[in-house]
C-alpha atoms as a PDB file:
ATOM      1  CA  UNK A   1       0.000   0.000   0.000  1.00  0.00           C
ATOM      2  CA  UNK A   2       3.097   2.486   0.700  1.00  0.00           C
ATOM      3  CA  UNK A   3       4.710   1.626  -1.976  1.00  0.00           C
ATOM      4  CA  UNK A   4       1.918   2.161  -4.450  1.00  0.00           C
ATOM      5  CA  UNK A   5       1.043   5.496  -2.275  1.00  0.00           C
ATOM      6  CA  UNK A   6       4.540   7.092  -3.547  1.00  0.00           C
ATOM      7  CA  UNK A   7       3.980   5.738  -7.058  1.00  0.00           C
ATOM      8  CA  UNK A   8       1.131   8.058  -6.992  1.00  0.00           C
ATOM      9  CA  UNK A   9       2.550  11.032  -5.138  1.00  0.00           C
ATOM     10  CA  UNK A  10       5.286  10.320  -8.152  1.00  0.00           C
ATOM     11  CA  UNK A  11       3.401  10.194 -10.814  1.00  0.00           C
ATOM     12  CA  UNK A  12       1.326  13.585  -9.829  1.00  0.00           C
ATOM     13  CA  UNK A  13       4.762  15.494  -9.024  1.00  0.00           C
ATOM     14  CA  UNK A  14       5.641  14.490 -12.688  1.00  0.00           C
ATOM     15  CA  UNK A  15       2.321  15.161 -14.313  1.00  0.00           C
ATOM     16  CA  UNK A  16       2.884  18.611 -12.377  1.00  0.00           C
ATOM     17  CA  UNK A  17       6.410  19.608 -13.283  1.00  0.00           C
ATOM     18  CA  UNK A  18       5.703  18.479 -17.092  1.00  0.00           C
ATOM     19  CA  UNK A  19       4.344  21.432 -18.558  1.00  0.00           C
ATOM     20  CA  UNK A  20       7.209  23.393 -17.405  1.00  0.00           C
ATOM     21  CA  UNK A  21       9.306  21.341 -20.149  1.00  0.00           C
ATOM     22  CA  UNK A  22       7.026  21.862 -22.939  1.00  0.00           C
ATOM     23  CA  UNK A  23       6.459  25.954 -22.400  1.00  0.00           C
ATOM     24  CA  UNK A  24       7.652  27.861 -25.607  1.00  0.00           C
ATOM     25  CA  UNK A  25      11.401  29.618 -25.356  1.00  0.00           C
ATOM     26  CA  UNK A  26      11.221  32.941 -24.534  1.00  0.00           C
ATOM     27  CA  UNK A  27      10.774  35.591 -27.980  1.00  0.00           C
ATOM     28  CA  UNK A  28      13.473  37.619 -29.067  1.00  0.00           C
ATOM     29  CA  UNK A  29      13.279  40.371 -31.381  1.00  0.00           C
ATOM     30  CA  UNK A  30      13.481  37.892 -34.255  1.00  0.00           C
ATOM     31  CA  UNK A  31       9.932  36.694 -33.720  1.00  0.00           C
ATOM     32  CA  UNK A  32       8.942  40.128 -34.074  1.00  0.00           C
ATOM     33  CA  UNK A  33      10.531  40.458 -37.271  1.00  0.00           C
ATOM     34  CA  UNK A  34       9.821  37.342 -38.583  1.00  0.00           C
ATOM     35  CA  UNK A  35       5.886  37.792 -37.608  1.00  0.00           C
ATOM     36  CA  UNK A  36       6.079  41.303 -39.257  1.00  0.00           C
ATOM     37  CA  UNK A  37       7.406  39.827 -42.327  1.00  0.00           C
ATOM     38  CA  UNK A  38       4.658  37.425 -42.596  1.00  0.00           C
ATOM     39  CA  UNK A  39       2.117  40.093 -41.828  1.00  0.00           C
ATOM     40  CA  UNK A  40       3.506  42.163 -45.052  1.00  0.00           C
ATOM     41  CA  UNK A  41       3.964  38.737 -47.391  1.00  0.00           C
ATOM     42  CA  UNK A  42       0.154  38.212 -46.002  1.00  0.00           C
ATOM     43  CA  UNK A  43      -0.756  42.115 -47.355  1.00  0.00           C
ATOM     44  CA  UNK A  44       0.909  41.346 -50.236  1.00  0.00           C
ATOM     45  CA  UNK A  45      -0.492  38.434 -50.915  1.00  0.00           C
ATOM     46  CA  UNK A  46      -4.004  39.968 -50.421  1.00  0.00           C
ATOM     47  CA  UNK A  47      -3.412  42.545 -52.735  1.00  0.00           C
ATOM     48  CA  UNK A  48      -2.167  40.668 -55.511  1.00  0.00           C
ATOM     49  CA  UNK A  49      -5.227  38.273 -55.092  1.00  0.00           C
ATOM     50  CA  UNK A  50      -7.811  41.410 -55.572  1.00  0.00           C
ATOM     51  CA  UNK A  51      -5.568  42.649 -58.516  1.00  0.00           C
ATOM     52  CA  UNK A  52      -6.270  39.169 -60.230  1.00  0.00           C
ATOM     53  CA  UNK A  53      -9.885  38.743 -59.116  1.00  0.00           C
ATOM     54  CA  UNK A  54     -11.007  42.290 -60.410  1.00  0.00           C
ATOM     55  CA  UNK A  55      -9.333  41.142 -63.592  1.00  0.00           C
ATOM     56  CA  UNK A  56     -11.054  38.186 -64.194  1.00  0.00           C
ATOM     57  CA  UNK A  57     -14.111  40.190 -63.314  1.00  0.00           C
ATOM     58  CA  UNK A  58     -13.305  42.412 -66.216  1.00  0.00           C
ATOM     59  CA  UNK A  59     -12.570  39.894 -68.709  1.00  0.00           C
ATOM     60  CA  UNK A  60     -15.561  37.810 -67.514  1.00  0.00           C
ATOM     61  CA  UNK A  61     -17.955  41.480 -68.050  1.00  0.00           C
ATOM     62  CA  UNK A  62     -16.228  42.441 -71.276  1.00  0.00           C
ATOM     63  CA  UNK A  63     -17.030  38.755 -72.547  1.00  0.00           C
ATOM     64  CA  UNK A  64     -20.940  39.088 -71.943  1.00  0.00           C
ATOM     65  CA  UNK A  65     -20.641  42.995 -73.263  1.00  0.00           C
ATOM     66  CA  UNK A  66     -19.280  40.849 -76.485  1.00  0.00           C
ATOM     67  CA  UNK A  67     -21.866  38.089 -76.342  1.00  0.00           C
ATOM     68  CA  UNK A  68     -24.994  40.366 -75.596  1.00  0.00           C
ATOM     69  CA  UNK A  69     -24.090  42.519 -78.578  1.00  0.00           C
ATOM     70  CA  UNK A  70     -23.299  39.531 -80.696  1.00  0.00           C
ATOM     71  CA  UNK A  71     -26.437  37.978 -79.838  1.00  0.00           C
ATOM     72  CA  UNK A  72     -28.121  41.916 -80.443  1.00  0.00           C
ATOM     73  CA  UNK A  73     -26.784  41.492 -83.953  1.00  0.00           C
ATOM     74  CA  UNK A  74     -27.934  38.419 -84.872  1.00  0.00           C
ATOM     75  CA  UNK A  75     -31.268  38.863 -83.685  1.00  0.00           C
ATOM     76  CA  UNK A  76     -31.337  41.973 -85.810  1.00  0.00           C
ATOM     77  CA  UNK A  77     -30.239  40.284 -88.623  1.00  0.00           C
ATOM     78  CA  UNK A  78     -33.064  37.312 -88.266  1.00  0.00           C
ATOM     79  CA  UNK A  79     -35.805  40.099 -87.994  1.00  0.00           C
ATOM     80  CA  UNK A  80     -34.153  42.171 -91.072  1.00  0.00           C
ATOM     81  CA  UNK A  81     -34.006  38.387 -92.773  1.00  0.00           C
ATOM     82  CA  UNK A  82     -38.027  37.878 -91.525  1.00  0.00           C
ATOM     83  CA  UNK A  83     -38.737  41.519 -92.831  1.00  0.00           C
ATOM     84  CA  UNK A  84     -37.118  40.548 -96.237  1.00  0.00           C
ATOM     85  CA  UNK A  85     -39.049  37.256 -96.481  1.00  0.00           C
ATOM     86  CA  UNK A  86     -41.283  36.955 -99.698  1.00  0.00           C
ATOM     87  CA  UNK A  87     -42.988  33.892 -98.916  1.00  0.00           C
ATOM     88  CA  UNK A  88     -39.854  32.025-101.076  1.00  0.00           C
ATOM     89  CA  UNK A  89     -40.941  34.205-103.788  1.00  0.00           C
ATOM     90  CA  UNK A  90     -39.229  36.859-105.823  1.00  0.00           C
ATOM     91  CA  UNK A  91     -38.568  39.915-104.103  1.00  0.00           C
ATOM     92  CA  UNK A  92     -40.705  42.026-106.891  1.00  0.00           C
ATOM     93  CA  UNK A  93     -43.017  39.459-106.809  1.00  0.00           C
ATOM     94  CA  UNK A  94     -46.583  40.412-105.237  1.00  0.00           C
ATOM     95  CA  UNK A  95     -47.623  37.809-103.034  1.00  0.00           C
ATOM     96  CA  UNK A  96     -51.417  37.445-103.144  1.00  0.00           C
ATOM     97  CA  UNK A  97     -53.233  36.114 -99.817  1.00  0.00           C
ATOM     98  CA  UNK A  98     -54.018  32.782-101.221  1.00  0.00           C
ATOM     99  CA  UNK A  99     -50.051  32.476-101.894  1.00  0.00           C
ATOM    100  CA  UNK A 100     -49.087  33.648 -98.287  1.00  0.00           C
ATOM    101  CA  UNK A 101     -52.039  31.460 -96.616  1.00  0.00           C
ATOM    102  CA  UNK A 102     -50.549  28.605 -98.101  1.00  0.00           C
ATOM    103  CA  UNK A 103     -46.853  29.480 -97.475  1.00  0.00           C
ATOM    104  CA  UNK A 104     -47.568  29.780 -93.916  1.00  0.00           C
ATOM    105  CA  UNK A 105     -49.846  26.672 -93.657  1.00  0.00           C
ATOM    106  CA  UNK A 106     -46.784  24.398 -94.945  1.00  0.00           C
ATOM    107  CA  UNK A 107     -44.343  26.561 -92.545  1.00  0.00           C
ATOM    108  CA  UNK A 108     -46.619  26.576 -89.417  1.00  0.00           C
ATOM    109  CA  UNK A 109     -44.738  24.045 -87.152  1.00  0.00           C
ATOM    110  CA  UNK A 110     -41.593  24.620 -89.037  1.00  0.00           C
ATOM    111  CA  UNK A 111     -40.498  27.408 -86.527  1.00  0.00           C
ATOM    112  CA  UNK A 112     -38.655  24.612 -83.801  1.00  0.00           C
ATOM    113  CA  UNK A 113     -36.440  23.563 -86.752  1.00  0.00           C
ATOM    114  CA  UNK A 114     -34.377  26.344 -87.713  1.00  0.00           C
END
């Protein structure tokens, strides 16, 4: 029973003095640098991120700009090409009602295929 009474007192004077051994060194003025350093790598860092970001956002806006007026001009061109549209005849070629009645019976459901 002693002897298993000082193999606990022991063991708790060890467990006690242990954290002593593993407490950090203490900081010299090279931690300072060294954290100041990594503070301005960090800015740095930060700033050269938002550089690249706001140019993606650029290119990414300046390719829609380019789409939305591609997509402008080709619409414009479909209703200039509608506009145009003789019924498949001859542009000085008067279409009579019978004639565009019976252009746009054959071409009613052939709007989903272009």
């Amino acid at each position: 029973m002693k002897t298993a009474l000082l193999s606990f007192a022991a063991a708790v004077a060890m467990l006690a003095i242990t954290p002593s051994f593993a407490a950090a060194p203490a900081s010299d003025h090279r931690d300072k640098d060294r954290r100041e350093r990594n503070y301005k790598e960090e800015r740095r860092l930060a700033a050269e991120r938002a550089r690249l970001e706001a140019a993606r956002r650029k290119i990414e806006f300046e390719r829609q700009r380019k789409e939305a007026a591609e997509r402008a001009r080709w619409e414009a061109q479909q209703r200039r090409n509608d506009r145009d549209s003789n019924y498949g005849y001859d542009r000085n070629h008067r279409v009579t009602p019978a004639e565009r009645a019976r252009w746009e019976a054959a071409h009613r459901n052939d709007y989903g295929r272009r």
